[in-house]
Protein backbone atom coordinates (compact mmCIF):
# COMPACT_ATOMS: atom_id res chain seq x y z
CA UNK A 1 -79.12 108.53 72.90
CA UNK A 2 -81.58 105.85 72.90
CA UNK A 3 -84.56 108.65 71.38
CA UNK A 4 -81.69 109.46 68.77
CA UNK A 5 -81.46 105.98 67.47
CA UNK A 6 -85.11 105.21 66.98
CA UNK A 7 -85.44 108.80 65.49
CA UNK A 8 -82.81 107.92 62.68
CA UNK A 9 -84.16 103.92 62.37
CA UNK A 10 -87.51 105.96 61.83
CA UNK A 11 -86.05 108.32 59.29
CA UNK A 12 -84.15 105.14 57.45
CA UNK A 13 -87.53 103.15 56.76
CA UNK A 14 -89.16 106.04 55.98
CA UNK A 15 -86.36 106.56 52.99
CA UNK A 16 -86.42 103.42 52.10
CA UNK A 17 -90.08 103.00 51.78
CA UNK A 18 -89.80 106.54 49.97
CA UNK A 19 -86.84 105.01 47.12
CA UNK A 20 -88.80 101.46 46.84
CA UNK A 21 -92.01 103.72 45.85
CA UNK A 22 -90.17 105.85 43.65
CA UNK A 23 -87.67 103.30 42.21
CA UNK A 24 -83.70 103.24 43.25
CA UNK A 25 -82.03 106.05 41.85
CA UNK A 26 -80.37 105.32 38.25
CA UNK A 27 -76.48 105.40 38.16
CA UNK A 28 -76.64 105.42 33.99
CA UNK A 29 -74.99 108.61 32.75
CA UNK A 30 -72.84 109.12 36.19
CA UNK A 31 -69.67 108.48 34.87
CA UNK A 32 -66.49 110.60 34.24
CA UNK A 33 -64.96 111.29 31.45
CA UNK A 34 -62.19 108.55 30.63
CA UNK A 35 -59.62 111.11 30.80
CA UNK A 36 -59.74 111.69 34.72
CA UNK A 37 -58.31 108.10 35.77
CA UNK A 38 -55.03 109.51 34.11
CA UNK A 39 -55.18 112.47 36.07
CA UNK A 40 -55.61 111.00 39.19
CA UNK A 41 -52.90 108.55 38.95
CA UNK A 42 -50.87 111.68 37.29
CA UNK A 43 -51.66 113.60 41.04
CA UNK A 44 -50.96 110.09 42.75
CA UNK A 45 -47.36 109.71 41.20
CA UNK A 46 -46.43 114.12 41.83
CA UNK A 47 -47.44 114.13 44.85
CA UNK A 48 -45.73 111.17 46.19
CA UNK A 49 -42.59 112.22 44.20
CA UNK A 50 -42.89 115.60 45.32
CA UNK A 51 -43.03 113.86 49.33
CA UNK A 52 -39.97 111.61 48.34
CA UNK A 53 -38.15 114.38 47.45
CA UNK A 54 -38.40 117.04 50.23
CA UNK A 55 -37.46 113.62 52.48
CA UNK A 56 -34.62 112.53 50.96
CA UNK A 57 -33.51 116.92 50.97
CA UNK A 58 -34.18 117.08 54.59
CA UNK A 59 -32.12 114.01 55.16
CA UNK A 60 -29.13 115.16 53.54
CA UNK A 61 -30.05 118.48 55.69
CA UNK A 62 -29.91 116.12 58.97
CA UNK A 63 -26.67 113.87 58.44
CA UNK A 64 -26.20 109.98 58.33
CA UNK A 65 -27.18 108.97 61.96
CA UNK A 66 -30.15 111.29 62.38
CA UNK A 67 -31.30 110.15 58.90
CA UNK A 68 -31.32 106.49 60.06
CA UNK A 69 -32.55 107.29 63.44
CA UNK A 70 -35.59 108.57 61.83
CA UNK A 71 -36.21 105.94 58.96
CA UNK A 72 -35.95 103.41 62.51
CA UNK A 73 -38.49 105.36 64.29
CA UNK A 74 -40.71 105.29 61.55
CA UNK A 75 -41.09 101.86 60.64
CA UNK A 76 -41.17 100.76 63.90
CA UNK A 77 -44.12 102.81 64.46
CA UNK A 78 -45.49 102.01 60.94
CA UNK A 79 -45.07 98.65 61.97
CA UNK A 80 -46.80 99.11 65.59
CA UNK A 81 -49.77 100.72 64.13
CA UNK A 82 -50.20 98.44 61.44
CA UNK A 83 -49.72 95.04 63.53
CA UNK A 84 -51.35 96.56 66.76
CA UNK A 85 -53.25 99.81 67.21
CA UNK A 86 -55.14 99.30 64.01
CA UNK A 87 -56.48 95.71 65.37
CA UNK A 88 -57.44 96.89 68.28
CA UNK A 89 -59.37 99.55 67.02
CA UNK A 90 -61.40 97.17 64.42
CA UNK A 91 -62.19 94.89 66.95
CA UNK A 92 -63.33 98.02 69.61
CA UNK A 93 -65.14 99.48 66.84
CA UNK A 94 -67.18 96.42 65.64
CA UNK A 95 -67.87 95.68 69.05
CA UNK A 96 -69.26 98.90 69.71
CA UNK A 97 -71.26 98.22 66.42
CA UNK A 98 -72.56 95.33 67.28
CA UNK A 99 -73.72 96.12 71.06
CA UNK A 100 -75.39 99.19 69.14
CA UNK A 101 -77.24 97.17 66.23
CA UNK A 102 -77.97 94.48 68.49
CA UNK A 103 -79.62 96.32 71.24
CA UNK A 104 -81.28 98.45 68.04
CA UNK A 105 -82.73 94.58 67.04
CA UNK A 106 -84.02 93.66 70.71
CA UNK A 107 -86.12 96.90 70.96
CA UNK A 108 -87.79 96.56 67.15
């Protein structure tokens, strides 16, 4: 692993020696045409319709109790992975990170 990392460090200065040479990349002219933000938001708004809709069909499929039951079991585990899986992965991750980056800073 360790002859990966200083391969890709390697690679990365070489780039960015490369674009400093050559001058960063422009980003004039990149743009979309106005009309594609209303698209987008258009697909946003059918497709979450379209999901609210086959719900709320299957729940009148399923009954009154089941219904709840489910809309329970969902926000509880909405709530558990907002509140504290997704915490605990940020912190693992950025831990991870910063071992990586700082044992990356020891050897250079």
């Amino acid at each position: 692993m360790r002859n990966w990392l200083e391969r890709e460090y390697k690679n990365s200065l070489e780039l960015e020696k490369h674009l400093v040479q050559k001058g960063y990349p422009s980003m004039e002219g990149l743009r979309l045409p106005y009309w594609v933000k209303y698209v987008a938001w258009f697909l946003v708004f059918a497709i979450w319709f379209l999901c609210a809709f086959f719900i709320m069909l299957y729940s009148m499929e399923w009954g009154k109790n089941k219904s709840e039951e489910w809309v329970t079991t969902f926000l509880l585990s909405f709530c558990e992975s907002v509140f504290c899986l997704d915490p605990v992965k940020v912190y693992t991750s950025s831990l991870f990170s910063l071992k990586i980056f700082f044992h990356l800073s020891t050897i250079y």
